[in-house]
Protein backbone atom coordinates (compact mmCIF):
# COMPACT_ATOMS: atom_id res chain seq x y z
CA UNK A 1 -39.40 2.45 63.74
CA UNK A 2 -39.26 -0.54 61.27
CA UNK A 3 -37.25 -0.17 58.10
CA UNK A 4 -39.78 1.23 55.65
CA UNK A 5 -41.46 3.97 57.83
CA UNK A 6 -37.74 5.35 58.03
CA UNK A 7 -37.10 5.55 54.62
CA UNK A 8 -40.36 6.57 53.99
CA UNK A 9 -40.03 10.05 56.31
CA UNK A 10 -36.39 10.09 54.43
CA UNK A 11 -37.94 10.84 51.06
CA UNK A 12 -40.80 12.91 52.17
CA UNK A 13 -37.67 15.26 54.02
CA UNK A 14 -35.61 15.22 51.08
CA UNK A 15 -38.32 16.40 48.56
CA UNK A 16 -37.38 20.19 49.31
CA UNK A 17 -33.93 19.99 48.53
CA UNK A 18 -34.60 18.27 45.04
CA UNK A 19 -37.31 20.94 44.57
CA UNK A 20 -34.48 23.66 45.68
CA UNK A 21 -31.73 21.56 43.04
CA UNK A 22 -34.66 22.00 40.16
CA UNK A 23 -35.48 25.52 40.18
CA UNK A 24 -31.49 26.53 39.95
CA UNK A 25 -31.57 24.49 36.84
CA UNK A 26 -30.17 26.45 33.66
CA UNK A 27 -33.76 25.76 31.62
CA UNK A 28 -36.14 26.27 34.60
CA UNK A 29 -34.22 30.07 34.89
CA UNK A 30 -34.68 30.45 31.09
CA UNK A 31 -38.72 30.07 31.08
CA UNK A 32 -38.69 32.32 33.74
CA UNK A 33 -36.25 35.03 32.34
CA UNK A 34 -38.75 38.21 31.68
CA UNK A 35 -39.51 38.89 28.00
CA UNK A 36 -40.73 41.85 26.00
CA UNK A 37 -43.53 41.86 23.50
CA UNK A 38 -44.33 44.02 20.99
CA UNK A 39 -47.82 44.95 20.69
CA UNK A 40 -49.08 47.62 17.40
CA UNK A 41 -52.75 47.92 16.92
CA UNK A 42 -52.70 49.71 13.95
CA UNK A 43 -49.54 48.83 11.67
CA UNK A 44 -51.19 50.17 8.33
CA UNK A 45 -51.96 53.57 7.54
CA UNK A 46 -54.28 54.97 4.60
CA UNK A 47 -53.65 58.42 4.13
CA UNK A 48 -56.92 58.68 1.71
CA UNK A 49 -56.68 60.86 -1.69
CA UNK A 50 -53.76 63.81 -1.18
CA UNK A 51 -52.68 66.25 -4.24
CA UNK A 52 -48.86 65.96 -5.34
CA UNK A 53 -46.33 67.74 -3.43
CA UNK A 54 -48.12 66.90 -0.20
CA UNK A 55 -45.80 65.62 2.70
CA UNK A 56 -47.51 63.06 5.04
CA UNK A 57 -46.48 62.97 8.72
CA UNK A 58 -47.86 59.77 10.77
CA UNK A 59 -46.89 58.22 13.93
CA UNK A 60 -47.35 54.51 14.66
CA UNK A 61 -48.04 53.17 17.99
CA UNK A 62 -45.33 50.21 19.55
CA UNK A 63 -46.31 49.48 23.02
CA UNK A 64 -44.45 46.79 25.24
CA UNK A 65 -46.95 43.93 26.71
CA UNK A 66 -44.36 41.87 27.72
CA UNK A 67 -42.07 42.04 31.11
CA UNK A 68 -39.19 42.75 29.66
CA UNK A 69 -37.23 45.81 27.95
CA UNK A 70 -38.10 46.10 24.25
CA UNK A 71 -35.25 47.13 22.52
CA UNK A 72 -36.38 48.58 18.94
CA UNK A 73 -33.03 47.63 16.90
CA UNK A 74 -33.70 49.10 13.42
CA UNK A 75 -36.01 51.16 11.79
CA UNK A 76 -35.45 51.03 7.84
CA UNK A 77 -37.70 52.83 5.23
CA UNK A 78 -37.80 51.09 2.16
CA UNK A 79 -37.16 53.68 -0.17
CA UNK A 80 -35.70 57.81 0.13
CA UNK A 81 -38.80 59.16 -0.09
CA UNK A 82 -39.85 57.80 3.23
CA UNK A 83 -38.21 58.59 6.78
CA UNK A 84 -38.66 57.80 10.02
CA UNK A 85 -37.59 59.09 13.14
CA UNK A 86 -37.95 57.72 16.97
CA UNK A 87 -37.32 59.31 20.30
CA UNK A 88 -35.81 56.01 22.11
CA UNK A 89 -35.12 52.91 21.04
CA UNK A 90 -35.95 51.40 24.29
CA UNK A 91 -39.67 50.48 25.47
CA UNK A 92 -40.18 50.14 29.04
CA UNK A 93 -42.59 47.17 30.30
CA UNK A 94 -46.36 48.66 30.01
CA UNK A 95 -44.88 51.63 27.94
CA UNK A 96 -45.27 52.80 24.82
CA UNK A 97 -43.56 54.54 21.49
CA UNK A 98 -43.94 56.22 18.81
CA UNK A 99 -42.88 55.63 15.34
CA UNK A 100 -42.70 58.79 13.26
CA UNK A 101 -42.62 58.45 9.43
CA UNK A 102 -42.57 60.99 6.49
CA UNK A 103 -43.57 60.67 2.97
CA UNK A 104 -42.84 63.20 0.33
CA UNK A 105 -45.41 62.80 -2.55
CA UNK A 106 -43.76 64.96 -4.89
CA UNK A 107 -42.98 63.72 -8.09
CA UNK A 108 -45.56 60.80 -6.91
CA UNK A 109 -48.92 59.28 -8.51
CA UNK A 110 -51.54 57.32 -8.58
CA UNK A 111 -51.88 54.46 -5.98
CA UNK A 112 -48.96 54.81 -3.93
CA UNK A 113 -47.68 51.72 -0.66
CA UNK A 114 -44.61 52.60 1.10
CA UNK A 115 -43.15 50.01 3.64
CA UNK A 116 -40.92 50.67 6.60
CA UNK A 117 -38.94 47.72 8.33
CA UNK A 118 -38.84 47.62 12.40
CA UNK A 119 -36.52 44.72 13.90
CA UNK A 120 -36.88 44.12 17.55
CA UNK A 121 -35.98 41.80 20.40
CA UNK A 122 -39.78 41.15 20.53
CA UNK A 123 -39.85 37.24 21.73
CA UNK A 124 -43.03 36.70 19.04
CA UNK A 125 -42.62 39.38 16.23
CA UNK A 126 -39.23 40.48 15.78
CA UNK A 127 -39.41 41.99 12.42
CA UNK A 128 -42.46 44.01 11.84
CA UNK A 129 -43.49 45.94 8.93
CA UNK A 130 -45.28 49.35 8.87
CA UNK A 131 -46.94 50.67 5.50
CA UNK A 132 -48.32 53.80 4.33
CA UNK A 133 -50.87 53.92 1.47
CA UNK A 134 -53.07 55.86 -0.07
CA UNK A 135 -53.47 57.54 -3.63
CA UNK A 136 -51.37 60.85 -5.23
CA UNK A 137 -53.28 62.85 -7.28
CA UNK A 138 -51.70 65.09 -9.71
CA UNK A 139 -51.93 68.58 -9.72
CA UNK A 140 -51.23 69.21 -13.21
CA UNK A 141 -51.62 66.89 -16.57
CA UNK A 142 -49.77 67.64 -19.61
CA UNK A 143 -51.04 66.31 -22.49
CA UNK A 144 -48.64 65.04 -24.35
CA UNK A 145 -45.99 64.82 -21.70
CA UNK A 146 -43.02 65.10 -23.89
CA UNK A 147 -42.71 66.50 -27.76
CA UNK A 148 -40.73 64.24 -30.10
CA UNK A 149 -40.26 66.28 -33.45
CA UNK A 150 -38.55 63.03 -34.68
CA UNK A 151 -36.89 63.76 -38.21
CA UNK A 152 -37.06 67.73 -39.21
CA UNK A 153 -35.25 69.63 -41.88
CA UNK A 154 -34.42 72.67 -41.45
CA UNK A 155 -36.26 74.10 -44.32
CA UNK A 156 -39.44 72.15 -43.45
CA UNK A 157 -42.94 73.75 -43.32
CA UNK A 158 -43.57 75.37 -39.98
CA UNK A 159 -46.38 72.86 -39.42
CA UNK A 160 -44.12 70.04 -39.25
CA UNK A 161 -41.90 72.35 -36.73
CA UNK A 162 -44.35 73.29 -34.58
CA UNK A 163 -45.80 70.94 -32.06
CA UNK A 164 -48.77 71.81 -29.27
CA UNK A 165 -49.30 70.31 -25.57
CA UNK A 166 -52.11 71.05 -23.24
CA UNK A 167 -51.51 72.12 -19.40
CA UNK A 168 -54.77 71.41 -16.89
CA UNK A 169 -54.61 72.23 -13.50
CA UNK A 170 -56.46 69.16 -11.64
CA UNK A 171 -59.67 70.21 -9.20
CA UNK A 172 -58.54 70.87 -5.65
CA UNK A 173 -55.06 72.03 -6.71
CA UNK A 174 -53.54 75.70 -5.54
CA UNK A 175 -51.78 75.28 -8.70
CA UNK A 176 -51.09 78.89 -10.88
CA UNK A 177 -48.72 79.43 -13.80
CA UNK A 178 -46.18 81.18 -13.80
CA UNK A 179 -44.29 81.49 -16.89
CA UNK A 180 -43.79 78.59 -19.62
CA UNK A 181 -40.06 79.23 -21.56
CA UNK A 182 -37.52 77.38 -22.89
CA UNK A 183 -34.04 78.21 -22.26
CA UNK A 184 -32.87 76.75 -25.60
CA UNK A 185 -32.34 79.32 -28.75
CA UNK A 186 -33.77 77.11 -31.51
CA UNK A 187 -37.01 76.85 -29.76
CA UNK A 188 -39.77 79.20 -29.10
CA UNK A 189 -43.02 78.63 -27.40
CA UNK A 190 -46.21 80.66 -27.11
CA UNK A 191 -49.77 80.22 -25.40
CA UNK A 192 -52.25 79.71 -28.32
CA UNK A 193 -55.23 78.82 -25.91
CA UNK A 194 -56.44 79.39 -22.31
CA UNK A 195 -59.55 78.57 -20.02
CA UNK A 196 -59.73 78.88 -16.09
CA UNK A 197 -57.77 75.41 -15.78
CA UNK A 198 -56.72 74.94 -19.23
CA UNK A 199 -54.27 75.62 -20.61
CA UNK A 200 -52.68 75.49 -24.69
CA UNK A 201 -49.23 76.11 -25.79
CA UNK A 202 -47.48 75.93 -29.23
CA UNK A 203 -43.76 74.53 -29.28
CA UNK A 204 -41.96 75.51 -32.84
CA UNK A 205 -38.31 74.10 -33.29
CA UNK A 206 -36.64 77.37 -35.00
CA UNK A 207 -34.88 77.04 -38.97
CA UNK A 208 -31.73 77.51 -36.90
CA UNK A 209 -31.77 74.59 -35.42
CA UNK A 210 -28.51 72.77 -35.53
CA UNK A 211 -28.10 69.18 -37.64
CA UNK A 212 -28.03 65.93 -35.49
CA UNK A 213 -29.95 64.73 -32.99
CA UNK A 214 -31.36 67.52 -30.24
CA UNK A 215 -32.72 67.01 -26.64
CA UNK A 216 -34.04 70.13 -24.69
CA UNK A 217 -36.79 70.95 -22.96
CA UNK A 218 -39.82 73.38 -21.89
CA UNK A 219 -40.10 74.53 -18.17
CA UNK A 220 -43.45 75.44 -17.05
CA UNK A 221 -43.13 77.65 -13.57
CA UNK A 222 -45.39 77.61 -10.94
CA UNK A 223 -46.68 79.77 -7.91
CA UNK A 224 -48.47 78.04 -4.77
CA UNK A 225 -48.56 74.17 -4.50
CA UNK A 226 -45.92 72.13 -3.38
CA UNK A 227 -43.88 71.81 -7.28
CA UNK A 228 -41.79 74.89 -8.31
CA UNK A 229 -41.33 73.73 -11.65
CA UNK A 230 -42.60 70.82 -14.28
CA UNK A 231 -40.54 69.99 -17.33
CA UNK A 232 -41.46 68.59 -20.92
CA UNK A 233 -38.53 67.08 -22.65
CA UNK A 234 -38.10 68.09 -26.72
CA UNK A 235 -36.54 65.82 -29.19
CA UNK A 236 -35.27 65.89 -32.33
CA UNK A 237 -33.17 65.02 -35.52
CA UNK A 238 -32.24 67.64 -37.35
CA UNK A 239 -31.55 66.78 -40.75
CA UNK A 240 -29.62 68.83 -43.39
CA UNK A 241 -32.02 69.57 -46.51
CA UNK A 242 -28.89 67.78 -48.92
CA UNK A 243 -28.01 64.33 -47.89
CA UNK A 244 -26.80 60.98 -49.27
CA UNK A 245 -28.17 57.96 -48.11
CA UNK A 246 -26.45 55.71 -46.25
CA UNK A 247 -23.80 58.46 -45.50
CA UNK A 248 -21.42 55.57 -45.49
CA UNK A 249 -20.31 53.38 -48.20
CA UNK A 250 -18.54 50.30 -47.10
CA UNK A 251 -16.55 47.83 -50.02
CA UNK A 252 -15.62 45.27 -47.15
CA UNK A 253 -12.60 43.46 -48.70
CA UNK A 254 -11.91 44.48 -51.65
CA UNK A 255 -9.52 41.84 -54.25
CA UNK A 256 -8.92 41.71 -57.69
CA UNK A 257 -8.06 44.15 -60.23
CA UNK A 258 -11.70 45.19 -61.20
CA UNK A 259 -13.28 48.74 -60.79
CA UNK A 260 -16.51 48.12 -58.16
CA UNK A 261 -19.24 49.93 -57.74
CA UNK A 262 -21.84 51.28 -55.22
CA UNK A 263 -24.68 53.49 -55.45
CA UNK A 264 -26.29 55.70 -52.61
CA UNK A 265 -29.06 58.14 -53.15
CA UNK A 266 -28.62 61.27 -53.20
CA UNK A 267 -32.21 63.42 -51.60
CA UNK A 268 -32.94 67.21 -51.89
CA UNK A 269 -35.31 68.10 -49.36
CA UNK A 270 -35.36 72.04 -49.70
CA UNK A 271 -38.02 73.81 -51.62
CA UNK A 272 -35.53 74.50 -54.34
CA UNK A 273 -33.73 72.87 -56.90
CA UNK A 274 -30.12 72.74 -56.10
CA UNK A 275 -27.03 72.11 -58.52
CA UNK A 276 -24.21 70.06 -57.82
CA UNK A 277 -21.16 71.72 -59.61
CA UNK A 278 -18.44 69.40 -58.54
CA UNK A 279 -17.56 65.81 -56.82
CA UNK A 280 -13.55 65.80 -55.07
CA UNK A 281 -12.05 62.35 -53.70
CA UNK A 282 -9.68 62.56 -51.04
CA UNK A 283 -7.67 59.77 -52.90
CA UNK A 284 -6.74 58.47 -55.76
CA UNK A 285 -8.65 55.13 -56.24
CA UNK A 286 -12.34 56.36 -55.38
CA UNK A 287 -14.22 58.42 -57.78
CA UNK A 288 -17.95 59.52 -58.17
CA UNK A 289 -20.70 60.83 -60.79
CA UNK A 290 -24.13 61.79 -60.21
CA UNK A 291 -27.20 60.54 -62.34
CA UNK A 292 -30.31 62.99 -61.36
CA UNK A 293 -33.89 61.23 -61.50
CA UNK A 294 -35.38 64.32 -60.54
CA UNK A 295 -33.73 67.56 -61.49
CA UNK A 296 -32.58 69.16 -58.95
CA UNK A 297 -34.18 67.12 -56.46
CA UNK A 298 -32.82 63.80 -56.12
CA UNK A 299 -30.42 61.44 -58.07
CA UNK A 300 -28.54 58.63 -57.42
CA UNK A 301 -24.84 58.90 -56.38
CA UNK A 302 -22.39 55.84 -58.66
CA UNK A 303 -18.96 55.80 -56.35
CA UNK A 304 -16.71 53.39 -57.86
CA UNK A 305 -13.83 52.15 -56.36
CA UNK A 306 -10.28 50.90 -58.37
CA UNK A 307 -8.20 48.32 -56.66
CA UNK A 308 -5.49 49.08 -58.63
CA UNK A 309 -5.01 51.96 -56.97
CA UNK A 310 -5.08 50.99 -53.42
CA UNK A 311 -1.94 50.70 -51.58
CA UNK A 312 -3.46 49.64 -47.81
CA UNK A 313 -6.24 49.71 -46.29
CA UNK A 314 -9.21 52.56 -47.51
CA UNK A 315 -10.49 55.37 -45.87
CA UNK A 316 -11.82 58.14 -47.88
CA UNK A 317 -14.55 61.31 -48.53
CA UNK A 318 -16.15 62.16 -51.17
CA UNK A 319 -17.54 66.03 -51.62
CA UNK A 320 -20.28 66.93 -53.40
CA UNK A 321 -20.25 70.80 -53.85
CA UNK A 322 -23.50 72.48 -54.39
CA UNK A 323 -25.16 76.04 -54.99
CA UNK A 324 -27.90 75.92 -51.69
CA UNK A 325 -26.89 78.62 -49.38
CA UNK A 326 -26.62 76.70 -46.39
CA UNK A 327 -25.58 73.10 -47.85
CA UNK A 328 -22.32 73.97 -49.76
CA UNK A 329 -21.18 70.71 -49.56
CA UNK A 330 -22.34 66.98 -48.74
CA UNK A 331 -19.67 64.62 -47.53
CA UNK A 332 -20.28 60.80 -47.80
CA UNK A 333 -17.31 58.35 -46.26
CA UNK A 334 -16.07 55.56 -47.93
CA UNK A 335 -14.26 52.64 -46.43
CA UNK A 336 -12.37 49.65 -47.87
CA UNK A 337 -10.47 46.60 -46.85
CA UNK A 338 -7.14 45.11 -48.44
CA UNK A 339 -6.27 41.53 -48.13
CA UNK A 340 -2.90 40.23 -46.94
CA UNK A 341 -0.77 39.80 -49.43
């Protein structure tokens, strides 16, 4: 056999083993490692028009195309109202899962999208994400949806204390009232109006009411739907029918030896005239006289403060005292500032 033949019958013989050496490569076993796949035909859901309250239940589809175990590593609504629940977290080659989420609607409307996050060891989509959407319709509307009295006396007409709101009970709804109350003492509501879904209701903020600022509310019940209860929040400021305004008199830094002044006015808001038989300072160096530009009904306070008489920083009241049965006295605050000396 001559030199060449030989070696040629040497490589054809060896060919095998270098085949054999190549498929125990590390990157030939790689690409042929098995691999899952997830496959979801339908990963959006519209659950159409529902009525508030409603809980939707659907279950999404995840099946396996691949060759390989699917391993379904989180599941991750995006917000509480959502959940979702699983029976494995393991897909089989050729099987399938399913995907079970819940949305509660209540306290929901309009057009709602809710998102749920799956992460999986799928070779080509390992984060998917699910949605649910669709539109809430409410089962009630209250018109308006919250009463804001905004600045009341307590003597004021009962128009100006009485507010109204309007209760309709949406088509489709298994919506009845109940009862609509307040638990609050200084308000009182009645039903001025009704229809076979409509409803009318006066809200009066009671004389009693006390001064400052007052948040409550009106609770409308319920029987059948999916909501117990609906509430409509009540504001106020309560003001007291005497007042001075600002109820704070600031002198800042007061120097020198010369009496200053300031002037605040002084407002009756009560449907009488009211006398003011006295004014008392709390000290020495602040005094106060009123000048009436109405009789009765307003004036203007003159507080004037004497530096000579300060010994350290200010901080003093002034009382006006009157004859209106509920508004014996009116208090204003005065402040002032002494230099370093």
């Amino acid at each position: 056999m001559s030199l060449h033949s030989f070696l040629g019958t040497l490589a054809f013989r060896a060919f095998p083993i270098a085949a054999v050496i190549l498929v125990g490569l590390p990157g030939v076993a790689r690409a042929q490692q098995r691999a899952p796949r997830l496959v979801v035909s339908e990963p959006s859901y519209n659950f159409g028009s529902v009525p508030q309250g409603q809980r939707i239940v659907h279950e999404y589809e995840l099946r396996n195309a691949g060759d390989g175990d699917l391993t379904i590593q989180r599941v991750a609504p995006a917000c509480g109202c959502t959940a979702a629940a699983m029976s494995s977290n393991v897909v089989k080659p050729g099987g399938t899962e399913k995907i079970k989420v819940e949305f509660d609607t209540t306290g929901f409307s309009g057009v709602k999208t809710k998102s749920i996050q799956v992460l999986t060891n799928s070779v080509d989509k390992s984060e998917l994400i699910l949605t649910l959407t669709g539109t809430v319709v409410k089962g009630v509307n209250l018109t308006p949806e919250r009463l804001d009295f905004e600045e009341v006396h307590a003597s004021s007409s009962l128009t100006t204390r009485t507010k109204e709101f309007t209760l309709e009970i949406n088509e489709g709804s298994d919506f009845v009232v109940k009862g609509v109350k307040s638990y609050s003492p200084h308000i009182a509501v009645r039903q001025i109006a009704a229809e076979p879904r409509k409803f009318r209701y006066s809200v009066e903020l009671l004389p009693d009411a006390p001064k400052g600022e007052l948040r409550d509310r009106v609770i409308v019940e319920f029987e059948g739907g999916k909501q117990a209860s609906v509430n409509i929040p009540v504001s106020a400021n309560v003001l007291a029918d005497l007042r001075v305004v600002p109820a704070t008199v600031s002198f800042g830094i007061v120097g020198g030896s010369n009496v200053i002044e300031r002037r605040v006015r002084f407002e009756n808001s009560s449907g009488r005239k009211v006398a003011v038989s006295s004014i008392q300072s709390s000290h020495p160096a602040v005094s106060a006289s009123l000048v009436e530009v109405e009789a009765g009904k307003k004036g203007v306070l003159v507080v004037k403060l004497d530096p000579t008489r300060m010994s350290g920083d200010l901080k003093a009241n002034l009382d006006l005292k009157t004859d209106h049965p509920e508004d014996k006295i009116v208090s204003l605050s005065v402040y002032g500032i002494q230099p370093p000396r």
